[in-house]
C-alpha atoms as a PDB file:
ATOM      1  CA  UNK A   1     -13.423   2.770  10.456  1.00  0.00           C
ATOM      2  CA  UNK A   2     -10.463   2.549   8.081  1.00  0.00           C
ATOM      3  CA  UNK A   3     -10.761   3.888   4.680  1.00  0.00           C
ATOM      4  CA  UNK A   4     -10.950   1.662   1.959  1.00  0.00           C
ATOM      5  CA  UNK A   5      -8.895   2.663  -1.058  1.00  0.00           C
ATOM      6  CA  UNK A   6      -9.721   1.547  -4.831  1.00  0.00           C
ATOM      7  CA  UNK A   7      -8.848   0.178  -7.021  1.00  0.00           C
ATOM      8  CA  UNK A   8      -8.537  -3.629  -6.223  1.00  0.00           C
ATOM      9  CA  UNK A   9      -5.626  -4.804  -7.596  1.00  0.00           C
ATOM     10  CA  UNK A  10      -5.535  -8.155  -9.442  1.00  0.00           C
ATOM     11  CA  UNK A  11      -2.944 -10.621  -9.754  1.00  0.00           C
ATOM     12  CA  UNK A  12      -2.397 -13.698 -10.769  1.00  0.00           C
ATOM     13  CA  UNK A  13      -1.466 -16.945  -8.743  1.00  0.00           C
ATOM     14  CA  UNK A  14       2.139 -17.432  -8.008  1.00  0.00           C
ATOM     15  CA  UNK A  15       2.528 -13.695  -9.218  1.00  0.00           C
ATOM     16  CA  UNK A  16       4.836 -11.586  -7.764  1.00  0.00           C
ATOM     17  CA  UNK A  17       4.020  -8.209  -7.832  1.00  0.00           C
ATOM     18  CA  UNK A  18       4.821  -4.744  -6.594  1.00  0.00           C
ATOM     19  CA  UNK A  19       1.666  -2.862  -5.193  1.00  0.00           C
ATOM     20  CA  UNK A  20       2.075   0.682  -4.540  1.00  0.00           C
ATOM     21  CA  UNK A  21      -0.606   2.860  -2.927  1.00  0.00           C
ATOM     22  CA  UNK A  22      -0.360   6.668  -3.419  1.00  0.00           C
ATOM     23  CA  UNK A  23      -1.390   8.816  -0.197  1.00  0.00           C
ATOM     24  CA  UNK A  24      -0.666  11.998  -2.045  1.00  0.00           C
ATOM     25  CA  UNK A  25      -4.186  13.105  -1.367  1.00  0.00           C
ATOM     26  CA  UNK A  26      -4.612  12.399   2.377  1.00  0.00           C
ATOM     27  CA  UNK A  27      -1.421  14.235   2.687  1.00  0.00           C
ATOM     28  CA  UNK A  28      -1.782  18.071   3.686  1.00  0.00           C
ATOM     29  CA  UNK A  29       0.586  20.583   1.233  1.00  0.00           C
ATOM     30  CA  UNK A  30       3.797  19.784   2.221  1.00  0.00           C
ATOM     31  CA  UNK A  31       3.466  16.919   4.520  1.00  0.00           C
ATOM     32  CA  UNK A  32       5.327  13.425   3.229  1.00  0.00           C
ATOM     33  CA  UNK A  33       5.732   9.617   4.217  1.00  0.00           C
ATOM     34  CA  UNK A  34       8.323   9.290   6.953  1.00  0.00           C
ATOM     35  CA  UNK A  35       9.511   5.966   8.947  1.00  0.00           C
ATOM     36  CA  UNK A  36       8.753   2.493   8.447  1.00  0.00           C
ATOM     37  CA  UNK A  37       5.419   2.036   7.161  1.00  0.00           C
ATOM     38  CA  UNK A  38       3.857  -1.520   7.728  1.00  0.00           C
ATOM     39  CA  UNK A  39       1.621  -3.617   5.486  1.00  0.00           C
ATOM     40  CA  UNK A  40      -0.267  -6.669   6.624  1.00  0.00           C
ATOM     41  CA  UNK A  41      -2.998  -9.284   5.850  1.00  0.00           C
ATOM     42  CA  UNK A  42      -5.908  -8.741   8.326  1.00  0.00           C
ATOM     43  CA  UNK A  43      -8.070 -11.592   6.603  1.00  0.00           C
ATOM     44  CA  UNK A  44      -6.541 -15.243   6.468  1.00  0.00           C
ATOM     45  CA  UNK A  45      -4.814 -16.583   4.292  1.00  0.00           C
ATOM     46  CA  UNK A  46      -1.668 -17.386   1.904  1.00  0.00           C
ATOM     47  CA  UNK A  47      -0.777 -13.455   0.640  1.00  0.00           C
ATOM     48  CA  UNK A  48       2.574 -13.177   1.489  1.00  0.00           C
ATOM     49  CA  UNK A  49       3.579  -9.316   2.279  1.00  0.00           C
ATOM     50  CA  UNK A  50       7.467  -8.406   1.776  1.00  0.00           C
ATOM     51  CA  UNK A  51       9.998  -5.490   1.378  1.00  0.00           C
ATOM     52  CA  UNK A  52       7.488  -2.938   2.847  1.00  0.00           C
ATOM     53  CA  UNK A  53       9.125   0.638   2.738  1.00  0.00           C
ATOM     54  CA  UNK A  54       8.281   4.174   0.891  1.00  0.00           C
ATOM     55  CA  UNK A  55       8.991   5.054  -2.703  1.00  0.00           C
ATOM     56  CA  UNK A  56      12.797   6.316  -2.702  1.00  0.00           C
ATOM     57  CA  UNK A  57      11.942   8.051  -5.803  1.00  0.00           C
ATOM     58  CA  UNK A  58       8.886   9.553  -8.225  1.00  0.00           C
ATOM     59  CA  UNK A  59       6.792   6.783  -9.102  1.00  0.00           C
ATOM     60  CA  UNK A  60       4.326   6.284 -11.322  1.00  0.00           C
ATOM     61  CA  UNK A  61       0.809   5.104  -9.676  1.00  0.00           C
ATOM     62  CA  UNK A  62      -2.154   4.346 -11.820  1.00  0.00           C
ATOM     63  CA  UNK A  63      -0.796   6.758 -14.292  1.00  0.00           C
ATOM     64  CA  UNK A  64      -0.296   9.345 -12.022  1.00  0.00           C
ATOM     65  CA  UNK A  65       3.766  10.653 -10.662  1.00  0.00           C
ATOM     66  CA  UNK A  66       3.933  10.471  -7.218  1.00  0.00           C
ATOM     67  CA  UNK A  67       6.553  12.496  -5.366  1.00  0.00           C
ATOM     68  CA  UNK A  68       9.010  10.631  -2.916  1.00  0.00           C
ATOM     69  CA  UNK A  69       8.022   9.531   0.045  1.00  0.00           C
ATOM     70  CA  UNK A  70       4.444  10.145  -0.827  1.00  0.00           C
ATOM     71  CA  UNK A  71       3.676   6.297  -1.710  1.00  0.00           C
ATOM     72  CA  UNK A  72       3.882   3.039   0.345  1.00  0.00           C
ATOM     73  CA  UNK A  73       4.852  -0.082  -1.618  1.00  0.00           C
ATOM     74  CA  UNK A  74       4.821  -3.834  -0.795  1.00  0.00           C
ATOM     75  CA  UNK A  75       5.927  -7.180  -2.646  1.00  0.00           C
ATOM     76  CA  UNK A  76       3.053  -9.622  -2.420  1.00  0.00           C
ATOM     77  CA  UNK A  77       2.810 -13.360  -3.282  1.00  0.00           C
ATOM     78  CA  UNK A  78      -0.261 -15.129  -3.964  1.00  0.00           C
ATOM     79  CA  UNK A  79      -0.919 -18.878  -4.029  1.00  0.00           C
ATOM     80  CA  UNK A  80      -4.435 -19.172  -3.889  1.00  0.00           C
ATOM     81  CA  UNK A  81      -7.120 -18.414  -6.775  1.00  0.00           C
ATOM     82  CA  UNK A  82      -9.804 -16.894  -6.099  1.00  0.00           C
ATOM     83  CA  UNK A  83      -8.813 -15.315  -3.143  1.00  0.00           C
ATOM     84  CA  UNK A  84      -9.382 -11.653  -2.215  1.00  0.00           C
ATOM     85  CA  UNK A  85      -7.595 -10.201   0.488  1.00  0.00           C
ATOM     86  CA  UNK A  86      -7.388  -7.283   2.542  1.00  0.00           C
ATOM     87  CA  UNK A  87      -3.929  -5.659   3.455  1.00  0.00           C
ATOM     88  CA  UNK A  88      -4.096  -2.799   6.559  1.00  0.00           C
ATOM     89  CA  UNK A  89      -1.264  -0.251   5.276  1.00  0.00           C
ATOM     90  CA  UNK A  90      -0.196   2.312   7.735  1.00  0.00           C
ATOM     91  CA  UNK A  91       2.469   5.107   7.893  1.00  0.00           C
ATOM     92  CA  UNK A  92       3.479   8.021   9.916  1.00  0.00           C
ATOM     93  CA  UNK A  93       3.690  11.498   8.313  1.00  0.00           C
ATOM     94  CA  UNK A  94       5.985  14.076   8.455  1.00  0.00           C
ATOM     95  CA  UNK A  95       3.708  16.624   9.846  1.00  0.00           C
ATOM     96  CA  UNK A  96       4.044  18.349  13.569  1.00  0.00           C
ATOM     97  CA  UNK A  97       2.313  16.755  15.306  1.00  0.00           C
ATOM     98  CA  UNK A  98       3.040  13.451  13.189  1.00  0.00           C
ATOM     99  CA  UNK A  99      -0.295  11.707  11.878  1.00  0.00           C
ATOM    100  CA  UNK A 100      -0.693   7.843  11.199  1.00  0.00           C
ATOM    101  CA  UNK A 101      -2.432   7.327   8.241  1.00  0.00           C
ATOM    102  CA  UNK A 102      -4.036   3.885   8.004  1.00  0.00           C
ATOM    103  CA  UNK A 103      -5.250   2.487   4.331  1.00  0.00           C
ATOM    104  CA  UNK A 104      -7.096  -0.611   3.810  1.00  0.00           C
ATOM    105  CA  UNK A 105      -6.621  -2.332  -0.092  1.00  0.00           C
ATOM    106  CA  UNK A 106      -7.707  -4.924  -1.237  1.00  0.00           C
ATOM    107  CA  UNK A 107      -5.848  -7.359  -3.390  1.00  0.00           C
ATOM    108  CA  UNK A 108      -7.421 -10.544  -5.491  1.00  0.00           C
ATOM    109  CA  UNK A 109      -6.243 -13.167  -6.562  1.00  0.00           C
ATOM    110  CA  UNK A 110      -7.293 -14.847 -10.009  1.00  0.00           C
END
């Protein structure tokens, strides 16, 4: 079973937002983001996912700073209210052997 992360985030129809989901703490000392992570809808719907990649730099996520390549963020575009979808994030770490660390959020739309 994959791991459900909180918080939902919220956005608004025709929104578009940046989501950003912080692995720091499913990381081992050490161990950071590497690759191409991917992000995508696994409920149906009209969330559009875009520019999927790792944070290039520190970020700040849910008031917390998040060292590079510790984060995987998405654009997403809503069009329908009401909605609450699920997005299946998954990336590859830098660790020997290399894990894949999958992430479900959820994302509504109000």
């Amino acid at each position: 079973m994959v791991l459900a992360l909180t918080p939902v985030y919220t956005i608004s129809v025709g929104d578009v937002e940046m989501v950003a989901i912080d692995y720091t703490d499913h990381l081992d000392s050490g161990e950071t983001l590497t690759g191409t992570p991917t992000a995508t809808l696994i409920d149906t719907g009209s969330l559009v996912i875009s520019n999927v990649g790792l944070n290039a730099a520190a970020k700040t996520i849910l008031g917390r700073t998040v060292a590079i390549s510790c984060a995987v963020q998405f654009r997403v575009l809503s069009q329908a209210s009401g909605a609450t979808y699920t997005v299946r994030v998954s990336a590859t770490t830098t660790s020997s052997p290399a894990r894949t660390v999958v992430r479900d959020v959820r994302i509504k739309c109000d």
